[in-house]
PDB file of N, CA and C in Angstrom:
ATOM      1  N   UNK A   1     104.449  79.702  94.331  1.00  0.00           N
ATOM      2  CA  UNK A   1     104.303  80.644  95.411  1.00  0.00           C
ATOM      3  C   UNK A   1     104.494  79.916  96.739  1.00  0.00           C
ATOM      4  N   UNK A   2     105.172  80.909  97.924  1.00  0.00           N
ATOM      5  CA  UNK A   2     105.238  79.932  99.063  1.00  0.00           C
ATOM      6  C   UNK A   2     105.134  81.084 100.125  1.00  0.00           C
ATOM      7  N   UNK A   3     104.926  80.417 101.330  1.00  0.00           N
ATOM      8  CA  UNK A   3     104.998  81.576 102.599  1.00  0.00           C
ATOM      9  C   UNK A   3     106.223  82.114 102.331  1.00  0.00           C
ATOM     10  N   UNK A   4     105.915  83.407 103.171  1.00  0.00           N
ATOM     11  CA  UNK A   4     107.242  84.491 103.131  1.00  0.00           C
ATOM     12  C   UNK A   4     107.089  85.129 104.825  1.00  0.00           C
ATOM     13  N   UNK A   5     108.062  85.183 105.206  1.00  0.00           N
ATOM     14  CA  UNK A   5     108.319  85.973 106.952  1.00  0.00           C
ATOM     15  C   UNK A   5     108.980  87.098 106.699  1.00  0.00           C
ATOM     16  N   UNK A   6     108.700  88.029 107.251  1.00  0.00           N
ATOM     17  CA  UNK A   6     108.911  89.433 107.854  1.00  0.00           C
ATOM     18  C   UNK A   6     108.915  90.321 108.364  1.00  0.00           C
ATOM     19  N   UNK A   7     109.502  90.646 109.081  1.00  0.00           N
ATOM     20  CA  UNK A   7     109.937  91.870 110.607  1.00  0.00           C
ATOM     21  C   UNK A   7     108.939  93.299 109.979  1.00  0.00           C
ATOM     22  N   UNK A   8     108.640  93.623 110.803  1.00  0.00           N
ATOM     23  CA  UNK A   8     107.865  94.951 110.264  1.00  0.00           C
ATOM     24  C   UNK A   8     107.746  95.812 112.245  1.00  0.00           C
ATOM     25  N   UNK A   9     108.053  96.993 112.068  1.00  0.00           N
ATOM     26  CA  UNK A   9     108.097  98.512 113.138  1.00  0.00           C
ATOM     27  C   UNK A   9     106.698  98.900 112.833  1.00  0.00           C
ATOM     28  N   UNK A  10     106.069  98.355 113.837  1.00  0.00           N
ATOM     29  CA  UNK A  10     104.748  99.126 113.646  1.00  0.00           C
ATOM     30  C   UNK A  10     104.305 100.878 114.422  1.00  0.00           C
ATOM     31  N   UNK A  11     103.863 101.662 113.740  1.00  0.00           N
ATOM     32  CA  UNK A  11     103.633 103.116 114.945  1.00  0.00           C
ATOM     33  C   UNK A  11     102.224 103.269 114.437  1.00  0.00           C
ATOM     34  N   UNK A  12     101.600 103.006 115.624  1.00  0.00           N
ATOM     35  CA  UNK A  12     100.558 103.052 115.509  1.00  0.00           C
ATOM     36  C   UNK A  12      99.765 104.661 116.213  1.00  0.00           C
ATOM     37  N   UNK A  13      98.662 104.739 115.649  1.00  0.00           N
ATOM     38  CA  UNK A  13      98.363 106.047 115.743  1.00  0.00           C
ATOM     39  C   UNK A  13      99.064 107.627 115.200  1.00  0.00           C
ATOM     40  N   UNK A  14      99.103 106.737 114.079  1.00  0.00           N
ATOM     41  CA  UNK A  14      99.588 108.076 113.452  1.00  0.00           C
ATOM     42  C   UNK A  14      99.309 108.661 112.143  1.00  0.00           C
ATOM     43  N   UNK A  15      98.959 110.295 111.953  1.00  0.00           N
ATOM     44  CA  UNK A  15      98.350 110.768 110.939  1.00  0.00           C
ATOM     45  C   UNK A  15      97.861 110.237 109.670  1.00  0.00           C
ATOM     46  N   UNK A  16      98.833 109.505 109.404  1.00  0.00           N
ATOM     47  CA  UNK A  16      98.612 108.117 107.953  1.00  0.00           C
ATOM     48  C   UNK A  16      98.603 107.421 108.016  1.00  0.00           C
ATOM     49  N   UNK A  17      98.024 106.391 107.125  1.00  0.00           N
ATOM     50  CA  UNK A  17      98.798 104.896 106.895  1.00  0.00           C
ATOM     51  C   UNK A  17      99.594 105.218 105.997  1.00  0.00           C
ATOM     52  N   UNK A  18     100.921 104.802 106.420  1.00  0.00           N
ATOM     53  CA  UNK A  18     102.032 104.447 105.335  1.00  0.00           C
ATOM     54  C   UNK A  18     103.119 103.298 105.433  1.00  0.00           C
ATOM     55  N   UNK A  19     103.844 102.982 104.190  1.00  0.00           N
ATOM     56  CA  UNK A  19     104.649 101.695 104.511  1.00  0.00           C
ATOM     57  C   UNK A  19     105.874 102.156 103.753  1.00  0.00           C
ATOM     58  N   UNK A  20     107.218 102.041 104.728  1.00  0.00           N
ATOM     59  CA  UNK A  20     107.964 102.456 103.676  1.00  0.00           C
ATOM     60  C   UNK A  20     109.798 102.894 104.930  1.00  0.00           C
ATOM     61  N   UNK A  21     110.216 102.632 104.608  1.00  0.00           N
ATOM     62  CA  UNK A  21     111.298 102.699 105.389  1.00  0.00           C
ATOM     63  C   UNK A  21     112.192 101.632 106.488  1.00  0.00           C
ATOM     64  N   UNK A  22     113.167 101.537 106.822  1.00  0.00           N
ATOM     65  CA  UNK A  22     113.727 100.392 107.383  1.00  0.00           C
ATOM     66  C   UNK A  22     113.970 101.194 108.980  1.00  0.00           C
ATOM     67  N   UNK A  23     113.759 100.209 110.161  1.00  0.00           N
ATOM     68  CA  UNK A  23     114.056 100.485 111.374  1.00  0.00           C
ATOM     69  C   UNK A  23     114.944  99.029 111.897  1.00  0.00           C
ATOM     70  N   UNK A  24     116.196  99.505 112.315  1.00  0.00           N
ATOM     71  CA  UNK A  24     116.903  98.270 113.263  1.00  0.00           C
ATOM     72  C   UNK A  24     116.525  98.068 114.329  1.00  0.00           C
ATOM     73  N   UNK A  25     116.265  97.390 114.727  1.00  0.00           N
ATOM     74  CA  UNK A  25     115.629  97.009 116.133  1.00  0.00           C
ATOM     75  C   UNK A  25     116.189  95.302 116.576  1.00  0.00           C
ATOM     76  N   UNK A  26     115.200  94.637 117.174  1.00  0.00           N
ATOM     77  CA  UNK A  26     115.224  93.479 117.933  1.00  0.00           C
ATOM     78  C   UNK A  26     115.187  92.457 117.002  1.00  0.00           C
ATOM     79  N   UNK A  27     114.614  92.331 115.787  1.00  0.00           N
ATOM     80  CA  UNK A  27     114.129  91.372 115.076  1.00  0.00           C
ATOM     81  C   UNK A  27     115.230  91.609 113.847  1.00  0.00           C
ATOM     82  N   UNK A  28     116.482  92.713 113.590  1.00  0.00           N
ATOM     83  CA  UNK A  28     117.004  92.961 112.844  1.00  0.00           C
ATOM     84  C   UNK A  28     116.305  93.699 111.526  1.00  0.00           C
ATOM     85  N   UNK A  29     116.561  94.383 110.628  1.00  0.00           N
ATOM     86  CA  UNK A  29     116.099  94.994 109.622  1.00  0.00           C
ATOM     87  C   UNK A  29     114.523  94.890 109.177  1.00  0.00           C
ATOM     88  N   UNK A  30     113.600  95.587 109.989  1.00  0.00           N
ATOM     89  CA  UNK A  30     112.051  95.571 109.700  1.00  0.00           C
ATOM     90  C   UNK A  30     111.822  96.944 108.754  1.00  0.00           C
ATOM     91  N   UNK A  31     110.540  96.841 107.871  1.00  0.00           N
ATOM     92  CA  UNK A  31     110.133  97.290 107.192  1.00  0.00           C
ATOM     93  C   UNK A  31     108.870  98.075 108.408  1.00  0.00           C
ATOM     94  N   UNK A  32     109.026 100.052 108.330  1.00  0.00           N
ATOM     95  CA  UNK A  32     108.208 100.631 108.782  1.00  0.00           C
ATOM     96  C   UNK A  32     106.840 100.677 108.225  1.00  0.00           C
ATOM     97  N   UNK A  33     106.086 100.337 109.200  1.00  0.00           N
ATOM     98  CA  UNK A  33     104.109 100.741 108.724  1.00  0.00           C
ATOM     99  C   UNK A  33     103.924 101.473 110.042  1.00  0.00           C
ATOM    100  N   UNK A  34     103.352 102.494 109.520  1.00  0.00           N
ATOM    101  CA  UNK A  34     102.357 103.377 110.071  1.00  0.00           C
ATOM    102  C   UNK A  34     100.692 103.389 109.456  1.00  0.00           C
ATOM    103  N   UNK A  35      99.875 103.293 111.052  1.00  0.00           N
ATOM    104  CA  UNK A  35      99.059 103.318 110.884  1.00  0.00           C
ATOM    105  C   UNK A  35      98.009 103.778 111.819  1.00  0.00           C
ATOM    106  N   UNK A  36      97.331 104.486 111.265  1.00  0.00           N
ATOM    107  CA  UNK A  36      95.967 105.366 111.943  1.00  0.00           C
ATOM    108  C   UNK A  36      95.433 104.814 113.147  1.00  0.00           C
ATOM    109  N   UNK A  37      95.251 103.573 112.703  1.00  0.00           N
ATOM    110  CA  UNK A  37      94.543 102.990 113.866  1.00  0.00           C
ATOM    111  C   UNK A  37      95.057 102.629 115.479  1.00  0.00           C
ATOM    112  N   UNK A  38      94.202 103.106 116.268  1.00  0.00           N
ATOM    113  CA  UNK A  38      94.825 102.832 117.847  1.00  0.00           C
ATOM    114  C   UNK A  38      95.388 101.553 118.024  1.00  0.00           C
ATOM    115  N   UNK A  39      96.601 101.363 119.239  1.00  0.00           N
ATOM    116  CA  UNK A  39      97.109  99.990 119.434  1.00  0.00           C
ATOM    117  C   UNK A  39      96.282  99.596 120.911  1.00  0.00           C
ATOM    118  N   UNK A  40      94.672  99.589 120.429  1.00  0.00           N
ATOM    119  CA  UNK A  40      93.853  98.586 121.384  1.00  0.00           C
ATOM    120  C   UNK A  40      92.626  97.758 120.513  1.00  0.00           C
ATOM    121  N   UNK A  41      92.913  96.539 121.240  1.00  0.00           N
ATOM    122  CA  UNK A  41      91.955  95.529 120.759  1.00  0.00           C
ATOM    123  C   UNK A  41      92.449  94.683 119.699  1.00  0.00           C
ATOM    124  N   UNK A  42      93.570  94.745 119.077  1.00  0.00           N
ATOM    125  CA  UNK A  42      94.152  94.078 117.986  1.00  0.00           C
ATOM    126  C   UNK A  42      93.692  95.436 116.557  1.00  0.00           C
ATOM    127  N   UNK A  43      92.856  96.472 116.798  1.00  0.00           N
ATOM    128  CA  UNK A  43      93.069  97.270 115.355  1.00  0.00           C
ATOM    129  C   UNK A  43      94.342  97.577 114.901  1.00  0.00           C
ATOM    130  N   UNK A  44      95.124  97.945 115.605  1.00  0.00           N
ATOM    131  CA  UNK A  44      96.499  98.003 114.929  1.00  0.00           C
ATOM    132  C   UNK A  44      96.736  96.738 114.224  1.00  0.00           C
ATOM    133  N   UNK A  45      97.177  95.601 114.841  1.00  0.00           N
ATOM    134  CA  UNK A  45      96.912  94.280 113.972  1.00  0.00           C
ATOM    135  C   UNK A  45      96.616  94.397 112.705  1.00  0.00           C
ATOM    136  N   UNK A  46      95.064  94.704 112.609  1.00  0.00           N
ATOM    137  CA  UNK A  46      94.118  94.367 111.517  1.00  0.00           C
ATOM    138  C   UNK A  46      94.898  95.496 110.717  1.00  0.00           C
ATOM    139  N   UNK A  47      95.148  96.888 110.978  1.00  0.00           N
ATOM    140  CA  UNK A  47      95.383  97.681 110.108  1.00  0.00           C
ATOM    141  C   UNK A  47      96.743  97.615 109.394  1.00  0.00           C
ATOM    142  N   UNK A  48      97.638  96.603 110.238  1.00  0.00           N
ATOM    143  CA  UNK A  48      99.077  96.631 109.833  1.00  0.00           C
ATOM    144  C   UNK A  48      98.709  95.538 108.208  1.00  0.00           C
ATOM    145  N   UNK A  49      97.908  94.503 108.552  1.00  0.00           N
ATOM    146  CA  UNK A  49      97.537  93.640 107.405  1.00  0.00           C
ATOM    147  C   UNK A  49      96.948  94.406 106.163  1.00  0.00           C
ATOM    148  N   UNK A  50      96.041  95.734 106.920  1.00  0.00           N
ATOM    149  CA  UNK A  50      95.118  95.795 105.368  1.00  0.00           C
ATOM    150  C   UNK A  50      96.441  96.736 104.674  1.00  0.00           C
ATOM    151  N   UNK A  51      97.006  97.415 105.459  1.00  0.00           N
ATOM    152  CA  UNK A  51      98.004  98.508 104.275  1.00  0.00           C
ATOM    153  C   UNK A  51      99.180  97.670 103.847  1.00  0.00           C
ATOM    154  N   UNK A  52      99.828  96.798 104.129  1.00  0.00           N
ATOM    155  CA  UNK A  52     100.994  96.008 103.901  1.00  0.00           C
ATOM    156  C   UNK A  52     100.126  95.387 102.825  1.00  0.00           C
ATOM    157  N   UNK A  53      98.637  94.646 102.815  1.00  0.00           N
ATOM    158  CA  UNK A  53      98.290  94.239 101.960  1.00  0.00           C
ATOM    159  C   UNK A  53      98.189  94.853 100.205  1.00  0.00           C
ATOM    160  N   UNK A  54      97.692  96.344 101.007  1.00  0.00           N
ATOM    161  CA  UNK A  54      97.812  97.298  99.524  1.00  0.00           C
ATOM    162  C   UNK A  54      99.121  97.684  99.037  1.00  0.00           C
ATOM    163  N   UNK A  55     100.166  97.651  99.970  1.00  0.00           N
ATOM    164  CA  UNK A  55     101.495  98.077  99.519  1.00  0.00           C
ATOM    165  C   UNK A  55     102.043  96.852  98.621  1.00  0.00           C
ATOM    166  N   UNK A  56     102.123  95.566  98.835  1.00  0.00           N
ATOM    167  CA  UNK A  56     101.946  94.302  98.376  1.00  0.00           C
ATOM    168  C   UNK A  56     101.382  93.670  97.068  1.00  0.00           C
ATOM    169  N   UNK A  57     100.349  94.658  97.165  1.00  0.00           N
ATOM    170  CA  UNK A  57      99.249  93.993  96.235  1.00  0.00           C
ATOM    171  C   UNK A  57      98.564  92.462  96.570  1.00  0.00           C
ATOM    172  N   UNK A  58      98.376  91.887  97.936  1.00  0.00           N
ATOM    173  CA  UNK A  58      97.742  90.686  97.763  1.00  0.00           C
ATOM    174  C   UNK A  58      96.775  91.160  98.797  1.00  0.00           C
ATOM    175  N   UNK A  59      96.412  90.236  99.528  1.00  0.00           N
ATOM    176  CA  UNK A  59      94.939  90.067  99.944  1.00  0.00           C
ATOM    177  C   UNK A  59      94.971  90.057 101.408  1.00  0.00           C
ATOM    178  N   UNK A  60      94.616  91.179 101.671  1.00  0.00           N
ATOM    179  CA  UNK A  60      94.794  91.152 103.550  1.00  0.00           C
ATOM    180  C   UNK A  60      94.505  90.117 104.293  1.00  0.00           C
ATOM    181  N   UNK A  61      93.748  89.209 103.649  1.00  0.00           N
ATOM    182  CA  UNK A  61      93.669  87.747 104.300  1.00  0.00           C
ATOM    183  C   UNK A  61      95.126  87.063 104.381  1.00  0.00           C
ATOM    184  N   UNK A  62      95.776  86.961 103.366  1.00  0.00           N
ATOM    185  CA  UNK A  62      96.772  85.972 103.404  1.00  0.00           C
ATOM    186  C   UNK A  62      97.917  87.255 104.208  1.00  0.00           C
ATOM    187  N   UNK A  63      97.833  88.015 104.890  1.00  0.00           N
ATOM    188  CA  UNK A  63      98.949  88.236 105.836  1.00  0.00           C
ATOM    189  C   UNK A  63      98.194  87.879 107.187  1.00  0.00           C
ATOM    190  N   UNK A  64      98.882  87.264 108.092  1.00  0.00           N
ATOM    191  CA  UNK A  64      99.272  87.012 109.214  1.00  0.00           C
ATOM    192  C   UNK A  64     100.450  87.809 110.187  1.00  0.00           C
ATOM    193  N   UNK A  65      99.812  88.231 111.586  1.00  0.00           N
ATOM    194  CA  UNK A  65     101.103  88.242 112.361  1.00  0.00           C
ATOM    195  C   UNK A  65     101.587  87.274 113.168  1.00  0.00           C
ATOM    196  N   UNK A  66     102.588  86.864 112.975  1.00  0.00           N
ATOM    197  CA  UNK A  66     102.510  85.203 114.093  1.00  0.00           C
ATOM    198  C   UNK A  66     103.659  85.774 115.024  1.00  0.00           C
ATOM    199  N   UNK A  67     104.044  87.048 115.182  1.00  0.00           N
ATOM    200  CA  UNK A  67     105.123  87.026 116.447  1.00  0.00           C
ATOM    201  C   UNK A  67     104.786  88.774 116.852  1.00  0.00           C
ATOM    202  N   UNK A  68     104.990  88.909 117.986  1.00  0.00           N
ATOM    203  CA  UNK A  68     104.492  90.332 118.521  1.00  0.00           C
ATOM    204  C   UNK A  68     103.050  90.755 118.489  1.00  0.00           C
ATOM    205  N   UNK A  69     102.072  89.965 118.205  1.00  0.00           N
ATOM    206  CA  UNK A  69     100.640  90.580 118.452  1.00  0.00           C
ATOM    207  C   UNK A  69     100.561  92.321 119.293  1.00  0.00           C
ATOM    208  N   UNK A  70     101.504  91.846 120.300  1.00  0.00           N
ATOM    209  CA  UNK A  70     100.772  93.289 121.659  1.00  0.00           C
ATOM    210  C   UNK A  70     102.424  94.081 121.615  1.00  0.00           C
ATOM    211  N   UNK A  71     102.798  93.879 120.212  1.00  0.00           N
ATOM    212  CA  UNK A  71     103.973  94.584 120.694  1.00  0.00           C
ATOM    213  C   UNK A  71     104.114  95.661 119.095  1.00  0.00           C
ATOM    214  N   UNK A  72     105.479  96.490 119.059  1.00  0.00           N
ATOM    215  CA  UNK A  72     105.471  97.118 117.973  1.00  0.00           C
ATOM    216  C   UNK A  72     106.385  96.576 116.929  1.00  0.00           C
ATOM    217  N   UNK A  73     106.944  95.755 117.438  1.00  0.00           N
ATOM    218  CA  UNK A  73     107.987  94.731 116.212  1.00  0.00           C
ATOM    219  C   UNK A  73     107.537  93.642 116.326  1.00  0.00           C
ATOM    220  N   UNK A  74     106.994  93.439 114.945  1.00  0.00           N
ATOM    221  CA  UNK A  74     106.418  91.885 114.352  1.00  0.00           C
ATOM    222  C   UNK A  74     106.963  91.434 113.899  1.00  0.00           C
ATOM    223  N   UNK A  75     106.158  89.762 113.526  1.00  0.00           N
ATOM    224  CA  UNK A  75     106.702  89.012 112.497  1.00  0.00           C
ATOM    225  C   UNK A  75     105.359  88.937 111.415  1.00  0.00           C
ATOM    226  N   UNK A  76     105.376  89.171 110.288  1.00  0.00           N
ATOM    227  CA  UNK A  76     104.195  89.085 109.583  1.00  0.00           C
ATOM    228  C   UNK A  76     104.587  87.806 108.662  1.00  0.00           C
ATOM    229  N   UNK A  77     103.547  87.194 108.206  1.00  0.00           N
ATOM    230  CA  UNK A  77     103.714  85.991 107.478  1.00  0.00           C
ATOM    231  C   UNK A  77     102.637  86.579 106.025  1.00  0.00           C
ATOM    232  N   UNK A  78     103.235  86.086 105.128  1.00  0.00           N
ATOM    233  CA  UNK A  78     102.597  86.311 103.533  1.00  0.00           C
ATOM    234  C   UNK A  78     102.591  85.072 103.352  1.00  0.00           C
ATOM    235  N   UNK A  79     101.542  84.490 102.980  1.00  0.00           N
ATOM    236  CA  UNK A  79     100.681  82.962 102.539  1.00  0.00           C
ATOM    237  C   UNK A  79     100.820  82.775 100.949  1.00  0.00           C
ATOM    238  N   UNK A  80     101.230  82.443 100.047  1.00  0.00           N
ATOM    239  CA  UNK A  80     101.269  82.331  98.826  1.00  0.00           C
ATOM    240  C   UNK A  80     101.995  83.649  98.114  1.00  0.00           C
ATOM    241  N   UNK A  81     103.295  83.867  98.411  1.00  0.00           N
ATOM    242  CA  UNK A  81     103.614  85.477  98.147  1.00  0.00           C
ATOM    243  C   UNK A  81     103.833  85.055  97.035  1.00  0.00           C
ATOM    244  N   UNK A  82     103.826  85.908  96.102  1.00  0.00           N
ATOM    245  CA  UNK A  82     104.128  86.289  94.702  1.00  0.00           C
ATOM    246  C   UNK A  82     105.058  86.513  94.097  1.00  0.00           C
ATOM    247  N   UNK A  83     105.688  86.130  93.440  1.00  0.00           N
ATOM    248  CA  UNK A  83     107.759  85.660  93.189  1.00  0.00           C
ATOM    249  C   UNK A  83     107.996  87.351  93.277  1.00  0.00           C
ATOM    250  N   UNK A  84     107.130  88.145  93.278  1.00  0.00           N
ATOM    251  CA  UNK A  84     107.779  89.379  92.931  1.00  0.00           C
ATOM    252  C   UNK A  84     108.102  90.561  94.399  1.00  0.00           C
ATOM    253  N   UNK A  85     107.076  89.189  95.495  1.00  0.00           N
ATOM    254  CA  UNK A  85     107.398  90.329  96.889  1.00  0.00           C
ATOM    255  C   UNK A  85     108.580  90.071  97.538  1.00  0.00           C
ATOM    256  N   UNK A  86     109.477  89.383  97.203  1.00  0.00           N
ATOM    257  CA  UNK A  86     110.742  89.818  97.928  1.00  0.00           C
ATOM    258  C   UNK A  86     111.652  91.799  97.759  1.00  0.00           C
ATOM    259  N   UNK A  87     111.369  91.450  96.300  1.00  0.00           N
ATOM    260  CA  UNK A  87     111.812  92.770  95.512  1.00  0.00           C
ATOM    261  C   UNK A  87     111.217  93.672  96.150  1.00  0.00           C
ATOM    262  N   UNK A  88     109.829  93.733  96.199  1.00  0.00           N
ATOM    263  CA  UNK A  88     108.843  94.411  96.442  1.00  0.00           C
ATOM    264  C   UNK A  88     109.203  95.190  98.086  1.00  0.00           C
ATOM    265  N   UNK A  89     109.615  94.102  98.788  1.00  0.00           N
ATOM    266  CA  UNK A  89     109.883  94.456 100.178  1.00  0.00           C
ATOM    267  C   UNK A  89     110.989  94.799 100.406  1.00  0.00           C
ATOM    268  N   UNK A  90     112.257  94.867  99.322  1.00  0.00           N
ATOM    269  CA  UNK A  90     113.625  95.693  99.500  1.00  0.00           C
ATOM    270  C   UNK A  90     113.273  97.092  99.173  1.00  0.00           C
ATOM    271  N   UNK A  91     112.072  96.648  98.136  1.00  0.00           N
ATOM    272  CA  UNK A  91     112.259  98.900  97.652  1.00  0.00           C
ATOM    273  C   UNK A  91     111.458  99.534  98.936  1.00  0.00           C
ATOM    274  N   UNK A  92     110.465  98.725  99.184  1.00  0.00           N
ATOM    275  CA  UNK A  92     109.894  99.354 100.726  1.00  0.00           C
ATOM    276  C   UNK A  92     111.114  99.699 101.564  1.00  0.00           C
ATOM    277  N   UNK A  93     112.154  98.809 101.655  1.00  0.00           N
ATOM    278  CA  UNK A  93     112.852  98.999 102.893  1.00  0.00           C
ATOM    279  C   UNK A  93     113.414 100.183 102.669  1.00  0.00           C
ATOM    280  N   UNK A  94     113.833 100.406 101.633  1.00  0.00           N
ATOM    281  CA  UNK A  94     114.861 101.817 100.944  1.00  0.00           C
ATOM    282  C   UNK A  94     114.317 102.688 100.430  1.00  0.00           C
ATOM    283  N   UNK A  95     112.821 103.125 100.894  1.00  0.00           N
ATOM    284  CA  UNK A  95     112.309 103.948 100.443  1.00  0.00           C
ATOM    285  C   UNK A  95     112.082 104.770 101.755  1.00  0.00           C
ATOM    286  N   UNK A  96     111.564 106.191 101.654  1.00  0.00           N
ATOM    287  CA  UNK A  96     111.660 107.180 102.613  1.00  0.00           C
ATOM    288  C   UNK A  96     113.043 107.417 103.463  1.00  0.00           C
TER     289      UNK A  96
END
């Protein structure tokens, strides 16, 4: 297992959490999360980790954002990803 980097469109404040769709933007091909939580104080942050974590299956600890904190296009980091989340993060991209 090894770190893994990835672009992710965050919209925050919105009806669901969900993960699932591709947006082009600045960082090139990010994976959409939506999530409930307001974008003050870092909860968006925290919430982009816990649902990417469940979409994932690993442990909201081992995601990190190390690029865009205060913005809506990240960089998220996966700490020990699992040979199977690359896959995992193409069907996200092509889904919805």
């Amino acid at each position: 297992m090894s770190a893994l980097r990835f672009a992710v469109r965050v919209k925050p404040g919105a009806k669901r959490d969900a993960v699932g769709g591709r947006w082009d933007g600045a960082l090139g091909a990010a994976l959409v999360v939506a999530v409930r939580a307001p974008a003050v104080d870092g909860k968006a942050n925290d919430a982009v980790c816990r649902v990417l974590a469940g979409a994932l299956s690993v442990r909201a600890r081992d995601l990190v954002v190390v690029k865009g904190r205060r913005a809506r296009d990240k960089v998220v980091e996966l700490d020990d990803a699992p040979p199977e989340t690359p896959e995992r993060l193409a069907s996200l991209l092509r889904s919805h």
